[in-house]
Structure formats: structure tokens, C-alpha cells
PDB file of N, CA and C in Angstrom:
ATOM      1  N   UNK A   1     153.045  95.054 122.779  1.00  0.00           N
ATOM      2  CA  UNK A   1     153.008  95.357 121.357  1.00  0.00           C
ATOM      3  C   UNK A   1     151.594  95.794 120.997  1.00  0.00           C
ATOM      4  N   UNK A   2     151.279  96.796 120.446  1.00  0.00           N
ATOM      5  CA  UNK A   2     150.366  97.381 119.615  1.00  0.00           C
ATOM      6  C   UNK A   2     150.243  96.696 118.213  1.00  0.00           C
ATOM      7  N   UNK A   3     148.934  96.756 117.990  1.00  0.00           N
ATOM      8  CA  UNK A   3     148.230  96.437 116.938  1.00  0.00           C
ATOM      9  C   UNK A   3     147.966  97.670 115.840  1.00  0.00           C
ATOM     10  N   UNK A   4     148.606  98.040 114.952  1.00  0.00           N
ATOM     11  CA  UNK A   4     148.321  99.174 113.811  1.00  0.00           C
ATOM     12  C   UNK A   4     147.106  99.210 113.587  1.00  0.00           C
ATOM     13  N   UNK A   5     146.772 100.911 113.566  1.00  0.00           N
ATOM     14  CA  UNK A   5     145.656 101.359 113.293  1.00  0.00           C
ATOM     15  C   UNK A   5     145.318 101.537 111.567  1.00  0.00           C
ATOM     16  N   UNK A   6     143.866 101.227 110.914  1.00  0.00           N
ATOM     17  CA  UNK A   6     144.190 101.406 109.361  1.00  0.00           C
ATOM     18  C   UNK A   6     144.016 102.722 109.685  1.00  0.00           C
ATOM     19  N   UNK A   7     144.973 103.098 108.409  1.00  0.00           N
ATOM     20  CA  UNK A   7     144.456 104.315 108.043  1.00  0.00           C
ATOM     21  C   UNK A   7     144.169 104.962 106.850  1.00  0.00           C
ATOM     22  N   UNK A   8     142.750 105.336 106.985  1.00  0.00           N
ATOM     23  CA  UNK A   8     142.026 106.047 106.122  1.00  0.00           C
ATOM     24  C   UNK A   8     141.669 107.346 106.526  1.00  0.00           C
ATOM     25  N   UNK A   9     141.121 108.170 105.685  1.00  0.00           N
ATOM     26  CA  UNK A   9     140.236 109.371 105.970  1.00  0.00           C
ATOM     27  C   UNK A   9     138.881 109.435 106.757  1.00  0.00           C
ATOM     28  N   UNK A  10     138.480 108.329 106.510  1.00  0.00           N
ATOM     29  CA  UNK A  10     136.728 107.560 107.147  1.00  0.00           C
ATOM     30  C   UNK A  10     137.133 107.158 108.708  1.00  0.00           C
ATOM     31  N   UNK A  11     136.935 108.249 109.334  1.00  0.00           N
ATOM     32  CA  UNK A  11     137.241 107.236 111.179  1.00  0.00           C
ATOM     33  C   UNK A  11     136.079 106.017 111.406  1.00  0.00           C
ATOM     34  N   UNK A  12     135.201 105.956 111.273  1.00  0.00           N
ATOM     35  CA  UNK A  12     134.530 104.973 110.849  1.00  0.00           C
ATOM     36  C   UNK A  12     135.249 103.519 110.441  1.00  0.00           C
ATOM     37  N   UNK A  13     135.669 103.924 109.642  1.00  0.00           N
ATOM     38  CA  UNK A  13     136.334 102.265 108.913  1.00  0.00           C
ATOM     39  C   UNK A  13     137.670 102.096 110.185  1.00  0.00           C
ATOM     40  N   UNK A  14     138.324 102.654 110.888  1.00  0.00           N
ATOM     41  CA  UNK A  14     139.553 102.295 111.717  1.00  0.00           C
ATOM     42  C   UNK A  14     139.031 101.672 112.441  1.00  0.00           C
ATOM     43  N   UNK A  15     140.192 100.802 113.265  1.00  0.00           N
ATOM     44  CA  UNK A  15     139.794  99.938 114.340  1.00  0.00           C
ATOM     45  C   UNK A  15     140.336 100.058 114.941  1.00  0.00           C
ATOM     46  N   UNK A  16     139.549 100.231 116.433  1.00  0.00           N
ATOM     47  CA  UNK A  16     139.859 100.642 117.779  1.00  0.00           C
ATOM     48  C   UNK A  16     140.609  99.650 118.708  1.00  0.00           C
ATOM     49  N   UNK A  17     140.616  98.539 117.993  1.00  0.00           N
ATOM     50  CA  UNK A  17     141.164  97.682 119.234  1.00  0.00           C
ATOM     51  C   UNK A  17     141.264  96.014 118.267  1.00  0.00           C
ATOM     52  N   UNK A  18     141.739  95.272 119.118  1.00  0.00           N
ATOM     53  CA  UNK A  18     141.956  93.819 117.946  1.00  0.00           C
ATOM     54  C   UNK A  18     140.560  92.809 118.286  1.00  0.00           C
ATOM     55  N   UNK A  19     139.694  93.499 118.656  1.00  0.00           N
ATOM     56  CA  UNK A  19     138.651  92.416 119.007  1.00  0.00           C
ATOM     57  C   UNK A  19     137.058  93.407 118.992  1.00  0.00           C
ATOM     58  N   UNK A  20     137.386  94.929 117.858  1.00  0.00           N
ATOM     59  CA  UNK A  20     136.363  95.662 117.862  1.00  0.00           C
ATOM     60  C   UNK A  20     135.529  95.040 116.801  1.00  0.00           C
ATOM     61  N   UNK A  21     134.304  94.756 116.505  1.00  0.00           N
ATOM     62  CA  UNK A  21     133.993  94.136 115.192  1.00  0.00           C
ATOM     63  C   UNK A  21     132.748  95.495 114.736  1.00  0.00           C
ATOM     64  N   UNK A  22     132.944  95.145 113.373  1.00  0.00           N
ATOM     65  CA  UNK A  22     132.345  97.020 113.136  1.00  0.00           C
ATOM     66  C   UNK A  22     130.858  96.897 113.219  1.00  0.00           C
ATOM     67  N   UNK A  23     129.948  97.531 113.590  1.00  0.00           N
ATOM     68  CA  UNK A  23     128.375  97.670 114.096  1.00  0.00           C
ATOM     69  C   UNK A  23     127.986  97.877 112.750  1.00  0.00           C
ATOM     70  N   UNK A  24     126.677  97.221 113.235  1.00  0.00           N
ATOM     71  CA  UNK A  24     125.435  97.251 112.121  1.00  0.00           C
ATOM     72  C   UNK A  24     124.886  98.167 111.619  1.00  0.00           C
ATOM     73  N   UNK A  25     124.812  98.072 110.626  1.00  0.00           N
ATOM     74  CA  UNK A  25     124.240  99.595 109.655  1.00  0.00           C
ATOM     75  C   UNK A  25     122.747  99.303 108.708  1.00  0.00           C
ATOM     76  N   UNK A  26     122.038 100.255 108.729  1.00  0.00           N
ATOM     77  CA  UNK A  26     120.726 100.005 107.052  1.00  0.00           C
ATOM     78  C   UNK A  26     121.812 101.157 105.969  1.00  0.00           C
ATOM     79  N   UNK A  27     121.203 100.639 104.920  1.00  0.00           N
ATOM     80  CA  UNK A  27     122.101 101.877 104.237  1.00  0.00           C
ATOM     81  C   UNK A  27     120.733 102.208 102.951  1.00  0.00           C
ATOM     82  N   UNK A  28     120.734 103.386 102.350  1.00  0.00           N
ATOM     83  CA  UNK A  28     119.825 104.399 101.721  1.00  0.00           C
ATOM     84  C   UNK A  28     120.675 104.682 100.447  1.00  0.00           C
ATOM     85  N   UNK A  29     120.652 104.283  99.413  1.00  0.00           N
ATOM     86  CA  UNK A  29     121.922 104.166  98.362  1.00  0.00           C
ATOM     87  C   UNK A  29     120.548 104.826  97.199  1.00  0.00           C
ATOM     88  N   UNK A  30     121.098 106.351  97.118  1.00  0.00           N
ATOM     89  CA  UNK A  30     120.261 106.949  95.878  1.00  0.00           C
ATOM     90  C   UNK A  30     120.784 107.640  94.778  1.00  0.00           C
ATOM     91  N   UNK A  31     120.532 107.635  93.544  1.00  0.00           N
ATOM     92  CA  UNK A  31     120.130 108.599  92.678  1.00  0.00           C
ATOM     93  C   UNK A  31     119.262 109.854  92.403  1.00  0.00           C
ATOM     94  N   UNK A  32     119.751 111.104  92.129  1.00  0.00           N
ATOM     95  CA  UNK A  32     119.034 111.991  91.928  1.00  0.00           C
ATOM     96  C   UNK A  32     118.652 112.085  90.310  1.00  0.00           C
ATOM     97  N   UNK A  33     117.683 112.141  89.717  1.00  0.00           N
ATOM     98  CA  UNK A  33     117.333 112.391  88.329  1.00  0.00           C
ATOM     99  C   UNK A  33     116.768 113.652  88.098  1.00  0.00           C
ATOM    100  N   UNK A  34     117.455 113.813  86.777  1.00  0.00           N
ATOM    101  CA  UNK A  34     116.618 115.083  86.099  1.00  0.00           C
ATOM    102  C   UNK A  34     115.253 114.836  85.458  1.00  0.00           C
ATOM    103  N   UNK A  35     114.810 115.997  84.867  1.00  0.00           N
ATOM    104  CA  UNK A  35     113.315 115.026  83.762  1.00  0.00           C
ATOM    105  C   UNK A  35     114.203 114.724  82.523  1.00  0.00           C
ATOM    106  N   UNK A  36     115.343 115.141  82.055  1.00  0.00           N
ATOM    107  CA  UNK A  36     115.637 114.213  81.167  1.00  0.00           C
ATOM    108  C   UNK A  36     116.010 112.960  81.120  1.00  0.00           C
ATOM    109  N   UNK A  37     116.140 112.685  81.967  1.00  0.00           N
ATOM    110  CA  UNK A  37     117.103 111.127  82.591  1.00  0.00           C
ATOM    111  C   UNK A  37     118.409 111.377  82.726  1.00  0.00           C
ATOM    112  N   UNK A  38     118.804 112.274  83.438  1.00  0.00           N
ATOM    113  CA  UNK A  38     120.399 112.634  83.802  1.00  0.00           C
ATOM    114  C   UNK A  38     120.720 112.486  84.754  1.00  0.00           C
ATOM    115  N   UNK A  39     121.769 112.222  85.399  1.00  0.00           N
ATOM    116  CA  UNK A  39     121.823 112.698  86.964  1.00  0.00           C
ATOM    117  C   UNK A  39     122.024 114.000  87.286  1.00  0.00           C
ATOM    118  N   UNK A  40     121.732 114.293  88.663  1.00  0.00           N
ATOM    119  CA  UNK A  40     121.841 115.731  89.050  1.00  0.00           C
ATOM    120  C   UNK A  40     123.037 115.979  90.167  1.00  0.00           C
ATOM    121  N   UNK A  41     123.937 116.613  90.150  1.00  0.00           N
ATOM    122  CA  UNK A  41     124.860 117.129  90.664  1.00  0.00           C
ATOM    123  C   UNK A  41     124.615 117.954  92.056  1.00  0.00           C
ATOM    124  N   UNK A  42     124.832 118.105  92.974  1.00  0.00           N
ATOM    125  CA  UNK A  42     124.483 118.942  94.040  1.00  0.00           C
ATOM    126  C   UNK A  42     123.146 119.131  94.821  1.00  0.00           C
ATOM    127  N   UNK A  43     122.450 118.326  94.762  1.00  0.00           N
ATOM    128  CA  UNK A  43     121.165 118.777  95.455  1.00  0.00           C
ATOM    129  C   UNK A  43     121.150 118.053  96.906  1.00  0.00           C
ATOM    130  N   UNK A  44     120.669 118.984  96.954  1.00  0.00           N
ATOM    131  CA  UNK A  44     120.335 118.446  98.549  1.00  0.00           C
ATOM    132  C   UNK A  44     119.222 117.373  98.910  1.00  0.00           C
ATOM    133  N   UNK A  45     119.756 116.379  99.935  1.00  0.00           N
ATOM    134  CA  UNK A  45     118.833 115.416 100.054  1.00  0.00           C
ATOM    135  C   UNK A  45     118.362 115.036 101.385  1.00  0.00           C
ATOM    136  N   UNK A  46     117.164 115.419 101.845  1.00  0.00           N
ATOM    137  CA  UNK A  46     116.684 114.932 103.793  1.00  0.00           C
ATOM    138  C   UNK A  46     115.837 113.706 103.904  1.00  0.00           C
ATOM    139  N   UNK A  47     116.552 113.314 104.577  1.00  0.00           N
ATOM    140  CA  UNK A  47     115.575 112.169 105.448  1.00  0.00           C
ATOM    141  C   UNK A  47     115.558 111.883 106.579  1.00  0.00           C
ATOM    142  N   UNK A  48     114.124 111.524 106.692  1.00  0.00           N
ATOM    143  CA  UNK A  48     113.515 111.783 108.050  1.00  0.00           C
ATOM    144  C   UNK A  48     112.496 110.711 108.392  1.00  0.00           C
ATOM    145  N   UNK A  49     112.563 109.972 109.575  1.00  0.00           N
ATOM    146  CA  UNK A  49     111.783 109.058 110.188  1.00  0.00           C
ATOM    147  C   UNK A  49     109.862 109.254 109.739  1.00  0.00           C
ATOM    148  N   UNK A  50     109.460 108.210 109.419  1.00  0.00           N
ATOM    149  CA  UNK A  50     108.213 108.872 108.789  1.00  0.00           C
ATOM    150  C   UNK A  50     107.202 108.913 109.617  1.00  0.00           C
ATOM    151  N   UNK A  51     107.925 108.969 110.973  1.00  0.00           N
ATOM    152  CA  UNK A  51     106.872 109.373 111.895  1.00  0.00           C
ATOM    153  C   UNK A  51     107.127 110.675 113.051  1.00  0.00           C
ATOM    154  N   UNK A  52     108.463 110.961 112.216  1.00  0.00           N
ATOM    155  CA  UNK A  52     108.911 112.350 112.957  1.00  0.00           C
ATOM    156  C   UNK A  52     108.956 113.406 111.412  1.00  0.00           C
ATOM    157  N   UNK A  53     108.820 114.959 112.025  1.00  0.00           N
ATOM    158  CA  UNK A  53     108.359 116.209 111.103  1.00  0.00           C
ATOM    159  C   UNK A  53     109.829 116.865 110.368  1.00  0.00           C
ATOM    160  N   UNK A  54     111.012 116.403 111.074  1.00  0.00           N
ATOM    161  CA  UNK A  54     112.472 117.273 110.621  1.00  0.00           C
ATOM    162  C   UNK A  54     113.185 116.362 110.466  1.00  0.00           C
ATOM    163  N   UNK A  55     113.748 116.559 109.205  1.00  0.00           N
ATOM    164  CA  UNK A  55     114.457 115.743 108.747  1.00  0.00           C
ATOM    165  C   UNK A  55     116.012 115.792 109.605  1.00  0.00           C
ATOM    166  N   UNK A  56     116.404 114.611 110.138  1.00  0.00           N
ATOM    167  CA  UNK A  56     117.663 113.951 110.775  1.00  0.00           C
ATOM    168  C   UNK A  56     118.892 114.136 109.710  1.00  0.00           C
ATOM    169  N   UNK A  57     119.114 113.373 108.605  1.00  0.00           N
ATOM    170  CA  UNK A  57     119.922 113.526 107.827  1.00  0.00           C
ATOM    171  C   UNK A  57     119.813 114.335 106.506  1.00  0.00           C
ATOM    172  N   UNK A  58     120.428 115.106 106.622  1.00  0.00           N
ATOM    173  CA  UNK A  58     120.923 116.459 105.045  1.00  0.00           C
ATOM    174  C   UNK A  58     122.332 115.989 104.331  1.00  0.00           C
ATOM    175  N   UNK A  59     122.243 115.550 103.235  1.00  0.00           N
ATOM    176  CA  UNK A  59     123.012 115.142 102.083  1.00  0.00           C
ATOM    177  C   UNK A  59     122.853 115.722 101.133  1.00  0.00           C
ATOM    178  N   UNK A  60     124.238 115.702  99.988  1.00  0.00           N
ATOM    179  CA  UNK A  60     123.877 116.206  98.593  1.00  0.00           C
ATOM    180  C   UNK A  60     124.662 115.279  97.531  1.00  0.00           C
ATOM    181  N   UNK A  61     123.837 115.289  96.458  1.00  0.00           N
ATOM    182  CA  UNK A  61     124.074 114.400  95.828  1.00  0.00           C
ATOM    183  C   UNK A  61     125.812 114.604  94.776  1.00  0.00           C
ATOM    184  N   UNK A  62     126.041 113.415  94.738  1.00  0.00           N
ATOM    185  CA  UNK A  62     127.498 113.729  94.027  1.00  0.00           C
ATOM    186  C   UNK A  62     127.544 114.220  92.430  1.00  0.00           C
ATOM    187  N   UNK A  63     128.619 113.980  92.083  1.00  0.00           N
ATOM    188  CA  UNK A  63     128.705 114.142  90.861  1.00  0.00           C
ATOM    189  C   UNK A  63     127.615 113.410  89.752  1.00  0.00           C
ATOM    190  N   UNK A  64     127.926 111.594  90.607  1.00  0.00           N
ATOM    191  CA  UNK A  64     126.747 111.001  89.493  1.00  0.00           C
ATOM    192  C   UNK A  64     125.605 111.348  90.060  1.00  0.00           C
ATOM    193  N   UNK A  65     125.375 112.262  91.043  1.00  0.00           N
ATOM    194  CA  UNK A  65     124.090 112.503  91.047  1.00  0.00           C
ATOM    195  C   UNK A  65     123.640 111.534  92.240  1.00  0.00           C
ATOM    196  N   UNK A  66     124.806 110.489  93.000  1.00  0.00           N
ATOM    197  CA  UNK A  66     124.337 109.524  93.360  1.00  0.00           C
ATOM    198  C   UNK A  66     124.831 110.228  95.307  1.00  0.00           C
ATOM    199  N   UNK A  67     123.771 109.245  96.121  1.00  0.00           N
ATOM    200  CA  UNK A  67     124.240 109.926  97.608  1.00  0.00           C
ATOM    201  C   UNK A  67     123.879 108.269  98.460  1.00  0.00           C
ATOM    202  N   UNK A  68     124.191 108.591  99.743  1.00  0.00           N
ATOM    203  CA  UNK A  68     124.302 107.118 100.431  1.00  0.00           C
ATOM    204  C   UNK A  68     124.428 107.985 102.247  1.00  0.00           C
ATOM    205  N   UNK A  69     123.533 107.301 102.638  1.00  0.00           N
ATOM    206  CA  UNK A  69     123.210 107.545 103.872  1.00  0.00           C
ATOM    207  C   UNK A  69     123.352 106.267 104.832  1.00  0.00           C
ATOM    208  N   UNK A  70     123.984 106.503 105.832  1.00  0.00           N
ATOM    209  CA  UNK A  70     123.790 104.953 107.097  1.00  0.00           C
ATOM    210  C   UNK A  70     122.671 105.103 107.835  1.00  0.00           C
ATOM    211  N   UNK A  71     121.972 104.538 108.275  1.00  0.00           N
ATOM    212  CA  UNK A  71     120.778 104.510 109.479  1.00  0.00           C
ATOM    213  C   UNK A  71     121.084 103.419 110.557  1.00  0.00           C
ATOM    214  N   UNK A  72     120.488 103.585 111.430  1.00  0.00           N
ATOM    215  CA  UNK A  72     120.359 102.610 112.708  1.00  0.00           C
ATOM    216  C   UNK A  72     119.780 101.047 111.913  1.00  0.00           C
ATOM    217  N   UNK A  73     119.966 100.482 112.105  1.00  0.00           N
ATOM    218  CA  UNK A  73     119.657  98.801 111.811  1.00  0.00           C
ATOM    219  C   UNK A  73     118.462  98.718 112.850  1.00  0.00           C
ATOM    220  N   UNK A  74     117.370  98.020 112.182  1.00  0.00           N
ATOM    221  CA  UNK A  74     116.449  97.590 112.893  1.00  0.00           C
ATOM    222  C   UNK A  74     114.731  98.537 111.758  1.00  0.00           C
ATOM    223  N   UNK A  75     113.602  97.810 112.002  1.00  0.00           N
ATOM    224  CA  UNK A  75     112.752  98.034 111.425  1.00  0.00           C
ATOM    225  C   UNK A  75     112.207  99.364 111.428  1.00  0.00           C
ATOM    226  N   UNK A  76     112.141 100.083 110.478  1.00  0.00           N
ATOM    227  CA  UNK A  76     111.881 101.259 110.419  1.00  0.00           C
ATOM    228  C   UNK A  76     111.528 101.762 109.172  1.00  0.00           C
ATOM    229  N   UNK A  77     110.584 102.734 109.076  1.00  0.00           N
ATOM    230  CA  UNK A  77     109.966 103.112 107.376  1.00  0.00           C
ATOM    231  C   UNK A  77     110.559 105.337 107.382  1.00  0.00           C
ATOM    232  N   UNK A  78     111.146 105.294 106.599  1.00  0.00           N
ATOM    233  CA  UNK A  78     111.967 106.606 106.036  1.00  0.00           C
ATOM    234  C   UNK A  78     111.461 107.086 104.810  1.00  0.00           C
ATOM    235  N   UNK A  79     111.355 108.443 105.074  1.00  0.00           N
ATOM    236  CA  UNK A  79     110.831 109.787 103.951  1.00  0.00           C
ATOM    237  C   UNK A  79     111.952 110.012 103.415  1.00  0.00           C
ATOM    238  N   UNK A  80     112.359 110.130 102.305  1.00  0.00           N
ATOM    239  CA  UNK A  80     113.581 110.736 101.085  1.00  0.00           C
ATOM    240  C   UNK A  80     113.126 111.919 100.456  1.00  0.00           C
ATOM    241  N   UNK A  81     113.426 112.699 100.404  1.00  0.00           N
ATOM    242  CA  UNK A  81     113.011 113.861  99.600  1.00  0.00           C
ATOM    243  C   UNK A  81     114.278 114.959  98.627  1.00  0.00           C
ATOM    244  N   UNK A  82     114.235 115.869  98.044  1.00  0.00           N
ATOM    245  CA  UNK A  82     114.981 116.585  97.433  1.00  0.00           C
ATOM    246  C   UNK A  82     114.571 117.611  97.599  1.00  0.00           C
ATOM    247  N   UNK A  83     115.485 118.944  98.135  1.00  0.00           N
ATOM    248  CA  UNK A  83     115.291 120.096  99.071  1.00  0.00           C
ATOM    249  C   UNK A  83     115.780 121.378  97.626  1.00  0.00           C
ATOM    250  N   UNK A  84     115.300 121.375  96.585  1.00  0.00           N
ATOM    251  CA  UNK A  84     115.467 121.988  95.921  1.00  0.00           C
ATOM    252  C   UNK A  84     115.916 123.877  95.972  1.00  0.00           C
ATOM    253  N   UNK A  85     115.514 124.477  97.340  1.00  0.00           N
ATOM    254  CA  UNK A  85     115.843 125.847  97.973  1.00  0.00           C
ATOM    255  C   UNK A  85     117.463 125.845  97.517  1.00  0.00           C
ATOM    256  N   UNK A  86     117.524 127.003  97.282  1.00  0.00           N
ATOM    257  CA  UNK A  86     118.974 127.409  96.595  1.00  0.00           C
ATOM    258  C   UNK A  86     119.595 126.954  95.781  1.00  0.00           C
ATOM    259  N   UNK A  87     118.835 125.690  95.196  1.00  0.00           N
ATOM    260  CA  UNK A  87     120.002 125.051  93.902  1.00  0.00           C
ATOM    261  C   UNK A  87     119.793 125.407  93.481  1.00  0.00           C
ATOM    262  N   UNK A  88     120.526 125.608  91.958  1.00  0.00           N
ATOM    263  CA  UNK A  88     121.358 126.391  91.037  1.00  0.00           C
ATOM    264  C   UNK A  88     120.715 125.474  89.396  1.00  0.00           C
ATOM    265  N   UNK A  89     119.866 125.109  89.260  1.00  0.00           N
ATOM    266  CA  UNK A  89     119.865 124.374  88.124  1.00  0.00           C
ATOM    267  C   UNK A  89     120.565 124.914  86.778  1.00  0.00           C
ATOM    268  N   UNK A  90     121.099 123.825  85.896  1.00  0.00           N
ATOM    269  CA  UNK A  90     121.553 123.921  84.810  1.00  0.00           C
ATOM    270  C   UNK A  90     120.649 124.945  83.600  1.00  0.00           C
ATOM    271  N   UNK A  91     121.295 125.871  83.099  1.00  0.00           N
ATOM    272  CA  UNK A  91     120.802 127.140  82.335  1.00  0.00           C
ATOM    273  C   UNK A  91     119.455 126.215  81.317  1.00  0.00           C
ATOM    274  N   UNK A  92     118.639 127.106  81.645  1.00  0.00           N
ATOM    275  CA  UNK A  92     117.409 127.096  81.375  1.00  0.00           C
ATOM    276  C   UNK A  92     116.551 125.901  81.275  1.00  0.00           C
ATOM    277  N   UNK A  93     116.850 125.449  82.767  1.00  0.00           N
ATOM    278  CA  UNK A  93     116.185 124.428  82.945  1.00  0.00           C
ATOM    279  C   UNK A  93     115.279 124.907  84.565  1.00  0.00           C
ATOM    280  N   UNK A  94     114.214 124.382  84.993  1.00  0.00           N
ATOM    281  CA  UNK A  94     113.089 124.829  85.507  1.00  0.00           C
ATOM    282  C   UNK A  94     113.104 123.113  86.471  1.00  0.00           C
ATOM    283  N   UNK A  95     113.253 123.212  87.614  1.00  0.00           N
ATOM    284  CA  UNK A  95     113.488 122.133  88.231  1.00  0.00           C
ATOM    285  C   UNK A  95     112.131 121.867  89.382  1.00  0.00           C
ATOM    286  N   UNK A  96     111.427 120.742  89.573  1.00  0.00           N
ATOM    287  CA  UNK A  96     110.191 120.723  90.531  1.00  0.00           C
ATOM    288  C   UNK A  96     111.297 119.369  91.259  1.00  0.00           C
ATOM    289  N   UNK A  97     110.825 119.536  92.572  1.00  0.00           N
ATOM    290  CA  UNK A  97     110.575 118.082  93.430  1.00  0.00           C
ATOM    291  C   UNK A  97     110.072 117.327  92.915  1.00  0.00           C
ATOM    292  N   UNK A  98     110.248 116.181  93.236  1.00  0.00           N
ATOM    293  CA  UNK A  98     109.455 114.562  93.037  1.00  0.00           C
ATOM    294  C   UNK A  98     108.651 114.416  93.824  1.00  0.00           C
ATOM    295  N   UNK A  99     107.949 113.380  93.698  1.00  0.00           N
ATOM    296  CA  UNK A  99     107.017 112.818  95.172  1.00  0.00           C
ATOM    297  C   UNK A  99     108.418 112.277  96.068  1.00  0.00           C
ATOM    298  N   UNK A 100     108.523 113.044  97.324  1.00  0.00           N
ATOM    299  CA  UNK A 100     108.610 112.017  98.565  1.00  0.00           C
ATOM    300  C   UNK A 100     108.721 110.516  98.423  1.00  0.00           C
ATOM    301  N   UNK A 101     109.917 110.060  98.903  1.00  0.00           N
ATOM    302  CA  UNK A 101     110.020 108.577  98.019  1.00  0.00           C
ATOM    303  C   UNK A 101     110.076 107.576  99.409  1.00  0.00           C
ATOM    304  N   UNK A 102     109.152 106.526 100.144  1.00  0.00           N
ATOM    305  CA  UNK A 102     108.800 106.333 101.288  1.00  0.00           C
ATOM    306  C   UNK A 102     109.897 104.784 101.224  1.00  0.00           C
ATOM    307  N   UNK A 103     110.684 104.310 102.277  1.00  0.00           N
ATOM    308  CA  UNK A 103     111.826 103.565 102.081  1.00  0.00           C
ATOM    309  C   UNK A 103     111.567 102.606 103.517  1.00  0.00           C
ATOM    310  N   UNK A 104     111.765 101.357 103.243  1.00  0.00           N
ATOM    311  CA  UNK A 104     110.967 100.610 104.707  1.00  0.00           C
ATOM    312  C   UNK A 104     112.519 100.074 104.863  1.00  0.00           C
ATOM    313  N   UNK A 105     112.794  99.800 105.958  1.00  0.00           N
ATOM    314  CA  UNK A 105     113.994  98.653 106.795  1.00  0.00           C
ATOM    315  C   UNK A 105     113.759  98.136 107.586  1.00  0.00           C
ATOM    316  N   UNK A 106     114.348  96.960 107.113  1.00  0.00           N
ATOM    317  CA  UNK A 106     113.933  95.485 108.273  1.00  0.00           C
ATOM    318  C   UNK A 106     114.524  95.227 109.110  1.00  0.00           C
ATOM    319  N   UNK A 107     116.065  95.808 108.808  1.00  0.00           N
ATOM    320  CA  UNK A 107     117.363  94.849 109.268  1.00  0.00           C
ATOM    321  C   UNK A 107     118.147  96.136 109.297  1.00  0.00           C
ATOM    322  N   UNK A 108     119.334  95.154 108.948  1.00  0.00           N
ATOM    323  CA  UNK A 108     120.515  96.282 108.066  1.00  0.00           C
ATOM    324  C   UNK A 108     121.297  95.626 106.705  1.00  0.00           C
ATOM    325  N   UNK A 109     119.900  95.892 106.254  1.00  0.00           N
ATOM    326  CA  UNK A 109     120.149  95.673 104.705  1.00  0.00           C
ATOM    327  C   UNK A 109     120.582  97.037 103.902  1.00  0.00           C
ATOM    328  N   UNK A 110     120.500  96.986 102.592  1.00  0.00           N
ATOM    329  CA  UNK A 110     120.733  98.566 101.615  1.00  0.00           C
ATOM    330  C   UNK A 110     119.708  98.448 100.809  1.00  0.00           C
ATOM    331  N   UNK A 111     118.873  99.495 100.702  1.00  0.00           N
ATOM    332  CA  UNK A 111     118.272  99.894  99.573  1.00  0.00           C
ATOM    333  C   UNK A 111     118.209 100.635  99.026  1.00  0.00           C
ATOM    334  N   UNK A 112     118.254 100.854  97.335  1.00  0.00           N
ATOM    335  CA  UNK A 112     118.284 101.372  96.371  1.00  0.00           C
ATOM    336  C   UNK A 112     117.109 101.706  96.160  1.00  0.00           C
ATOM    337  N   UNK A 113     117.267 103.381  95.413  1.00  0.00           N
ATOM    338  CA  UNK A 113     116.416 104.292  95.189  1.00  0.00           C
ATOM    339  C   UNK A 113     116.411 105.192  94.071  1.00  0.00           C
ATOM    340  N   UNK A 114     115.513 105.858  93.562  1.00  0.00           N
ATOM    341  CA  UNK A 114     115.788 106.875  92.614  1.00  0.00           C
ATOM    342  C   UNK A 114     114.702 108.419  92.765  1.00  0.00           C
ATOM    343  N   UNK A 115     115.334 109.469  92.950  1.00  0.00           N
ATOM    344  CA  UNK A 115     114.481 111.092  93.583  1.00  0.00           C
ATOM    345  C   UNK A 115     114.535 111.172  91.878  1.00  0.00           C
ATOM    346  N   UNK A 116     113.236 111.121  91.307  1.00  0.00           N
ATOM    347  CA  UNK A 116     112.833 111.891  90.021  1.00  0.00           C
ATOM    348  C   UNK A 116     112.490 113.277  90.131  1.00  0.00           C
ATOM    349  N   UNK A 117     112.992 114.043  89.388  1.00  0.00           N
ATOM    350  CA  UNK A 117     113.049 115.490  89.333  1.00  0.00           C
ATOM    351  C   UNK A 117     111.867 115.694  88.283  1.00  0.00           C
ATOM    352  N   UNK A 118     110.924 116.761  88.440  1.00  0.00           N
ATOM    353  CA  UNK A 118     110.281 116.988  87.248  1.00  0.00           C
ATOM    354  C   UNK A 118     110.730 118.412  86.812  1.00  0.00           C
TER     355      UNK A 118
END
């Protein structure tokens, strides 16, 4: 007898077997802001080890503006940035980068963030 597989869209969340237990994750849980205090829709978001030059992971932010990245578990300090090239900003609005937003992990904890747009 087989054990049912869940099923979702996320292969990630299924389970492979009755004794798989799911691996450790850090997680990067952000907001993109406008300068008005809005969220921003579509932008692109990289991060990259802050001791390597190219960014590993490319994301874009959702509707609320909000995005979420997994990383390897274990101590490590991460660059966040907003890749502003080709977005489309909202009519007559004039969009800058933020500072580079620098993100430390200990474990595999989550941390929360916010990319201010000027």
C-alpha cells in the first residue's frame, strides 16, 4: 500500500515518502515601497551573498508589493536590492533605488524587511 501524495502546485510542499521530513530553510520576507508609502507592484528584486558580486536570486514583487525568498539555513549576511531597469512606474512618477538593504542569518529563521523607493 502506498501512502498519497499532497497535492499542491508547490513541489516543494509534497512528500516524497512517509518518513521525508521537510529541510531547513532562512526565509527573506519583503516589502517594496514607494516615496509615498505605497506598495509597489512588479519590481524586480536580487539578492546576493554579501561577499559574492551577482546576484543568486531575481524576484518581483507582488501585488502588495510584498516578495519572499528561501535561502540555505545557516549563518550568513545578504544584499537586497531593487533592480529598477525596465520598470514601468506609475504615470508621472520618477522612481530612484533605495540603499541596498544588508540582512544577517543565523539559523533558519525569517526576516522581515522593507526596499524604500525614493
Amino acid at each position: 500500500m502506498t501512502t498519497p501524495r499532497l497535492r499542491t502546485g508547490f513541489p516543494f510542499l509534497q512528500a516524497k515518502g512517509p518518513h521525508d521530513k521537510p529541510k531547513p530553510y532562512a526565509l527573506i520576507f519583503g516589502t517594496v515601497w514607494a516615496p509615498d508609502n505605497r506598495p509597489l507592484y512588479g519590481v524586480k528584486i536580487k539578492i546576493r551573498r554579501a561577499d559574492q558580486k551577482k546576484a543568486r536570486w531575481e524576484l518581483y514583487s507582488d501585488r502588495n508589493g510584498e516578495f519572499a525568498q528561501r535561502l540555505p539555513p545557516g549563518r550568513a549576511d545578504y544584499l537586497v536590492l531593487p533592480d529598477l531597469k525596465g520598470y514601468k512606474p506609475p504615470v508621472g512618477k520618477q522612481l530612484q533605488p533605495g540603499e541596498e538593504v544588508k540582512v544577517h542569518i543565523e539559523g533558519d529563521e525569517r526576516v522581515d524587511i522593507g526596499l524604500h523607493l525614493k
